[in-house]
N, C-alpha and C. Protein backbone atom coordinates (compact mmCIF):
# COMPACT_ATOMS: atom_id res chain seq x y z
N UNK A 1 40.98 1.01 60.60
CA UNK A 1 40.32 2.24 60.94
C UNK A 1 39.31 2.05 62.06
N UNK A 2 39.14 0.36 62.35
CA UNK A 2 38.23 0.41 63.70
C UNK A 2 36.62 0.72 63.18
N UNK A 3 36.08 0.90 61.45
CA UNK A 3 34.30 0.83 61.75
C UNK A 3 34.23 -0.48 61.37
N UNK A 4 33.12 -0.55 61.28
CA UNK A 4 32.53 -1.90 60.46
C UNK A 4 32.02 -1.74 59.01
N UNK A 5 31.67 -0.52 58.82
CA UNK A 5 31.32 -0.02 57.57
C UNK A 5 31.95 0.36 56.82
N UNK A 6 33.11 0.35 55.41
CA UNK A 6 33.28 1.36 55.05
C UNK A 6 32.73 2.58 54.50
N UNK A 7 33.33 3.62 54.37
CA UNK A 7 32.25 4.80 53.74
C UNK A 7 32.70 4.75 52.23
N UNK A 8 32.66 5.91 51.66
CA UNK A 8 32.31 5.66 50.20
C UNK A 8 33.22 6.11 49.73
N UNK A 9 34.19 7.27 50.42
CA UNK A 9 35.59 7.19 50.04
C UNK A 9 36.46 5.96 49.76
N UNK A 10 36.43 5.59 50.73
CA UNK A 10 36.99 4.01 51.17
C UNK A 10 36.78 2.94 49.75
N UNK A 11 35.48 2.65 49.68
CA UNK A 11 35.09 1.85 48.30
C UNK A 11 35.73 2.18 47.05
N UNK A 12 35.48 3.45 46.88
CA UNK A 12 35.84 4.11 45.19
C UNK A 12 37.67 3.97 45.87
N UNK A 13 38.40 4.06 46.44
CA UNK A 13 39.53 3.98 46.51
C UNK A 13 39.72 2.29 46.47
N UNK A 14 39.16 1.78 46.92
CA UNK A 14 39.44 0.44 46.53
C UNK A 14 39.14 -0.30 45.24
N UNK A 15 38.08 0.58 44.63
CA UNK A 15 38.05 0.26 43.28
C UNK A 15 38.63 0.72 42.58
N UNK A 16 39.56 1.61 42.78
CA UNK A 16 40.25 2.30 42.11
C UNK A 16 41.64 1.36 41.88
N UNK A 17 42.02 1.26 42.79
CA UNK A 17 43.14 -0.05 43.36
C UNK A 17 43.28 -1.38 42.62
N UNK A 18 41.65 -2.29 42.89
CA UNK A 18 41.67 -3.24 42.22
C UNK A 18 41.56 -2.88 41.13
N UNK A 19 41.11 -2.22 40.23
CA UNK A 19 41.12 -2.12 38.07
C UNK A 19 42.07 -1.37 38.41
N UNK A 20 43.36 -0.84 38.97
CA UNK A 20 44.29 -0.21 38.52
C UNK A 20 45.82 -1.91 38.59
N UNK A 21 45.46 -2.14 39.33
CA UNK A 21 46.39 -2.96 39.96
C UNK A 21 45.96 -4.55 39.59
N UNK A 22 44.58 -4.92 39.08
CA UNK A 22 43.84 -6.41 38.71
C UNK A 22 43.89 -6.94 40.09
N UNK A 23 44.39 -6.79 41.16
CA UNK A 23 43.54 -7.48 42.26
C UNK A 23 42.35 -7.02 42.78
N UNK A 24 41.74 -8.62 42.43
CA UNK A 24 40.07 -8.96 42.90
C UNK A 24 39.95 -7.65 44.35
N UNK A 25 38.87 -7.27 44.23
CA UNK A 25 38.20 -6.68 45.26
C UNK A 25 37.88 -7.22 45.98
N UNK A 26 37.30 -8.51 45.98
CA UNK A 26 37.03 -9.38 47.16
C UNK A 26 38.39 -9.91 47.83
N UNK A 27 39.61 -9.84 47.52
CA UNK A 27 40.96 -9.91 47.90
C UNK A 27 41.64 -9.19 48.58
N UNK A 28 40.95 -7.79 48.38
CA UNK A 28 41.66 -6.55 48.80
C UNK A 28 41.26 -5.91 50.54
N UNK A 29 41.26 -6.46 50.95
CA UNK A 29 41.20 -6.25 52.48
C UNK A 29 41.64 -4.70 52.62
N UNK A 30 40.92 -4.19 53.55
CA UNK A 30 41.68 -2.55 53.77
C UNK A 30 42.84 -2.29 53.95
N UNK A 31 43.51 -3.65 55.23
CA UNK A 31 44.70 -3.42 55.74
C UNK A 31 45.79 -4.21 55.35
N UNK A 32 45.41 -5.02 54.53
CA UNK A 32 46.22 -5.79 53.72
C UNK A 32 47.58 -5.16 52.56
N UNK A 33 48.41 -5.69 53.19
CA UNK A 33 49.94 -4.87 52.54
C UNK A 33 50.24 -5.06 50.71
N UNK A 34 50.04 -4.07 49.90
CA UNK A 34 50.35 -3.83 49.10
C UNK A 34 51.19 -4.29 48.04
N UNK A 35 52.31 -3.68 48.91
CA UNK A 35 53.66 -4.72 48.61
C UNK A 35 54.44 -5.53 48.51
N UNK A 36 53.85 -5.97 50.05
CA UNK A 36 53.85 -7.88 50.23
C UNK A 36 53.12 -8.47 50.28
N UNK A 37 51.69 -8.31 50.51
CA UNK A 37 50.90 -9.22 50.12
C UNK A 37 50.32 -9.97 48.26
N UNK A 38 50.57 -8.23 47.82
CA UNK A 38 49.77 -8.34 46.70
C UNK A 38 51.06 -8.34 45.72
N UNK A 39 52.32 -8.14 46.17
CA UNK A 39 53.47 -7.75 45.32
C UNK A 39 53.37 -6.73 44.17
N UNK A 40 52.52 -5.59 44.45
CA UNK A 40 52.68 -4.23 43.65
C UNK A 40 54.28 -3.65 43.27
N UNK A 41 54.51 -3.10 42.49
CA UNK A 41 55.86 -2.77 42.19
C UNK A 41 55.33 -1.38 42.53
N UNK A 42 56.66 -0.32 42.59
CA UNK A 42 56.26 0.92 42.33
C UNK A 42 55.89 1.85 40.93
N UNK A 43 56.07 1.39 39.81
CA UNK A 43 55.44 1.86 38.76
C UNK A 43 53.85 1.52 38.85
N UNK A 44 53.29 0.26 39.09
CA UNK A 44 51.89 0.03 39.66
C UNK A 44 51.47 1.23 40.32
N UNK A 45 52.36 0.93 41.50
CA UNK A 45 51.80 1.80 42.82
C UNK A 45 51.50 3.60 42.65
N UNK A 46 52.90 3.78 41.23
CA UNK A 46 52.70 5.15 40.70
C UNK A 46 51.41 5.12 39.94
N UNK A 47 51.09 4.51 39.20
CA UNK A 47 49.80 4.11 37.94
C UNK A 47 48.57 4.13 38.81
N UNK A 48 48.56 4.25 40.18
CA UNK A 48 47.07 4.00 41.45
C UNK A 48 47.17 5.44 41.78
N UNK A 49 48.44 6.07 42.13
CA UNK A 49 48.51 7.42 42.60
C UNK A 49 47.91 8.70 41.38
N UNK A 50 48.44 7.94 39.94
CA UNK A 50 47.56 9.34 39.17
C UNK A 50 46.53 8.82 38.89
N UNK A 51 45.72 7.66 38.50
CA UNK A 51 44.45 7.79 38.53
C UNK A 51 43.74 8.06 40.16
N UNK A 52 44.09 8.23 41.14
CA UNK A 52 43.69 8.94 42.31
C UNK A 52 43.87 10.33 41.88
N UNK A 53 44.93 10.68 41.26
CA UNK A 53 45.16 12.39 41.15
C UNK A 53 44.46 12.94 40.08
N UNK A 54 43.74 12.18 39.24
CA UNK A 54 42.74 12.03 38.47
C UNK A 54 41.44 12.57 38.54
N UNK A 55 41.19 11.30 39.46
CA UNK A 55 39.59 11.59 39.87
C UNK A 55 39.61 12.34 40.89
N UNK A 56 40.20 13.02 41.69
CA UNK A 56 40.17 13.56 42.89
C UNK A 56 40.48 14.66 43.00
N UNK A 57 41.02 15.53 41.67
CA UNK A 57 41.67 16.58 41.24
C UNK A 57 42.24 16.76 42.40
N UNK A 58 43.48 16.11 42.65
CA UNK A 58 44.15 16.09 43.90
C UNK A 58 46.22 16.35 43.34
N UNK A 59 46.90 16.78 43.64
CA UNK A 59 47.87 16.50 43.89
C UNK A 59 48.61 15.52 45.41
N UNK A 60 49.08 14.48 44.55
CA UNK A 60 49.50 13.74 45.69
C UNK A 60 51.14 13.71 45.74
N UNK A 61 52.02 13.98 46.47
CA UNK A 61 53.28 14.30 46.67
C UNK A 61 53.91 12.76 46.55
N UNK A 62 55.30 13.27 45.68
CA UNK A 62 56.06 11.46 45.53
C UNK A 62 56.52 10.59 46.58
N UNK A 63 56.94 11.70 47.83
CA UNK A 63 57.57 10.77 48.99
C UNK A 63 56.26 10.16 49.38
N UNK A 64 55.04 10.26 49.05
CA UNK A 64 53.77 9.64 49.34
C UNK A 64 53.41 8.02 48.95
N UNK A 65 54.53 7.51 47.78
CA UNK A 65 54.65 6.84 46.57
C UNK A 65 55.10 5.31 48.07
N UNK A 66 55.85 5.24 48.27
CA UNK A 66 56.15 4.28 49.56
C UNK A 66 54.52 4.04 50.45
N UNK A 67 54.07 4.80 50.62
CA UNK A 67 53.53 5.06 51.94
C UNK A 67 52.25 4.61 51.40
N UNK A 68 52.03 4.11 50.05
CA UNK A 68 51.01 3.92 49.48
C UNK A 68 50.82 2.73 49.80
N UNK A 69 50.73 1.53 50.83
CA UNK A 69 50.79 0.23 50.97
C UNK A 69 49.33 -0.79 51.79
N UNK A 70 48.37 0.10 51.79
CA UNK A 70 47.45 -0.48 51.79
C UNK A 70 46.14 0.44 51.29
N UNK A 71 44.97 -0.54 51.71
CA UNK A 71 43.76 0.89 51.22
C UNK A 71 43.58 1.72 52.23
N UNK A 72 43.98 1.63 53.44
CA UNK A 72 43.71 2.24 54.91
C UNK A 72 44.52 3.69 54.11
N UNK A 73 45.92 3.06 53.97
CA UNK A 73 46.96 4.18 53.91
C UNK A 73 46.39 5.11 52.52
N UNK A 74 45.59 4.85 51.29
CA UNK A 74 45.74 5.58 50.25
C UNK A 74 44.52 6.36 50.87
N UNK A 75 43.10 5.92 51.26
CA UNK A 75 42.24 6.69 51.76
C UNK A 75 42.78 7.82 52.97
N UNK A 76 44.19 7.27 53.67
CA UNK A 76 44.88 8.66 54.86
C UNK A 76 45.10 9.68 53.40
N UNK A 77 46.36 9.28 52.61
CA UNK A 77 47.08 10.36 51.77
C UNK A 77 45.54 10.99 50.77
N UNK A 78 44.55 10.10 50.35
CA UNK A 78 43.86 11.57 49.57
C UNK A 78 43.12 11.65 50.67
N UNK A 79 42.58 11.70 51.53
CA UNK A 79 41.96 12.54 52.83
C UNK A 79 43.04 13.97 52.85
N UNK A 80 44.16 13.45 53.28
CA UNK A 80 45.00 14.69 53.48
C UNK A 80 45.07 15.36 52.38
N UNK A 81 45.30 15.03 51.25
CA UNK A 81 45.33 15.91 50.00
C UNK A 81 44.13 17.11 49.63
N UNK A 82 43.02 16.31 50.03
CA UNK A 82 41.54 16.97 49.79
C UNK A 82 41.61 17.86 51.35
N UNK A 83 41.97 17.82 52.16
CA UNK A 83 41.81 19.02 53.06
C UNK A 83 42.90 20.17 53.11
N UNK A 84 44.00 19.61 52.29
CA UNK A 84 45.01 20.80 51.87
C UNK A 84 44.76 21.52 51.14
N UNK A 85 43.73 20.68 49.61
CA UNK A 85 43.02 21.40 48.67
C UNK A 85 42.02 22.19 49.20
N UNK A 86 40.91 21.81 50.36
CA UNK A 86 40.03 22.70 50.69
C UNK A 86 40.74 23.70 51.12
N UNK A 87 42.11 24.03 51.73
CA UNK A 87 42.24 25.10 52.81
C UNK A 87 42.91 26.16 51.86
N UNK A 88 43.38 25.54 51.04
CA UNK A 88 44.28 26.74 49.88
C UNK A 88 43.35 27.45 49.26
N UNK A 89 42.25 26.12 48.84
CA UNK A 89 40.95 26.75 48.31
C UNK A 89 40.38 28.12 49.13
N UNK A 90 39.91 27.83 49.60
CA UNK A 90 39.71 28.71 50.77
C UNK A 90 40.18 30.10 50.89
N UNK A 91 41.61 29.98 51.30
CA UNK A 91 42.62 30.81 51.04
C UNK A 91 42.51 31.77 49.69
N UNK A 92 42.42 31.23 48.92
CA UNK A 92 42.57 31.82 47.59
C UNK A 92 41.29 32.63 47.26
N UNK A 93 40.11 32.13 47.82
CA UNK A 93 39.06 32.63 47.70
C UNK A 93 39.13 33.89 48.66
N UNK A 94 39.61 33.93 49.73
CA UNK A 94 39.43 35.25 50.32
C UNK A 94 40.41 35.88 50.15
N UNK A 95 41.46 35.77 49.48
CA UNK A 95 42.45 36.58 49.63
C UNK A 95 41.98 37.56 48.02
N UNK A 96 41.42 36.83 46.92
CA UNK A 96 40.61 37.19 45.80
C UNK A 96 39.43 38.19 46.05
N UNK A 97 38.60 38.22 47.23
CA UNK A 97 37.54 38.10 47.20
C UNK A 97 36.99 39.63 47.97
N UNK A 98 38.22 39.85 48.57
CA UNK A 98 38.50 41.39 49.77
C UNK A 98 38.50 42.61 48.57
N UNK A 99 39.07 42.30 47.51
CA UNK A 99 38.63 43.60 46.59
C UNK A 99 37.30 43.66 46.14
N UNK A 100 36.37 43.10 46.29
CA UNK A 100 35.28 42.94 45.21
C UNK A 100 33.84 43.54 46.37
């Protein structure tokens, strides 16, 4: 992602990762591959996606389930999830909101 910092999305997704998955956090590099580095299966990789859909009251889509292969990539898919949720949100609120 190019900072030096991560932010705090970033962290709680990586902690989410390591106690979902038992790799050490100090192991878990952002960009470090998932699948081949850490040899996640996809039932794992499913078991990271609902406790993300969990805490994030997020729906995350299955063709997403591949694409899940590092922490860079899970912090892209719930970024995107949480701004689809804001915009429907949104949506729903004014389309509700014109009668009142």
């Amino acid at each position: 992602m190019g900072r030096d910092k991560p932010d705090n999305l970033e962290n709680e997704i990586k902690k989410i990762i390591a106690d979902t998955t038992g790799i050490s956090r100090s192991n878990l590099d952002a960009d470090a591959d998932l699948w081949k580095d850490f040899r996640i299966d996809s039932l794992k990789a499913l078991e990271v996606i609902i406790v993300l859909e969990k805490r994030y009251k997020i729906k995350i889509r299955d063709e997403n389930l591949p694409k899940l292969s590092s922490v860079n990539k899970a912090v892209e898919i719930v970024r995107l999830a949480l701004k689809k949720q804001s915009i429907i949100s949104k949506l729903w609120r004014f389309l509700f909101s014109k009668g009142e």
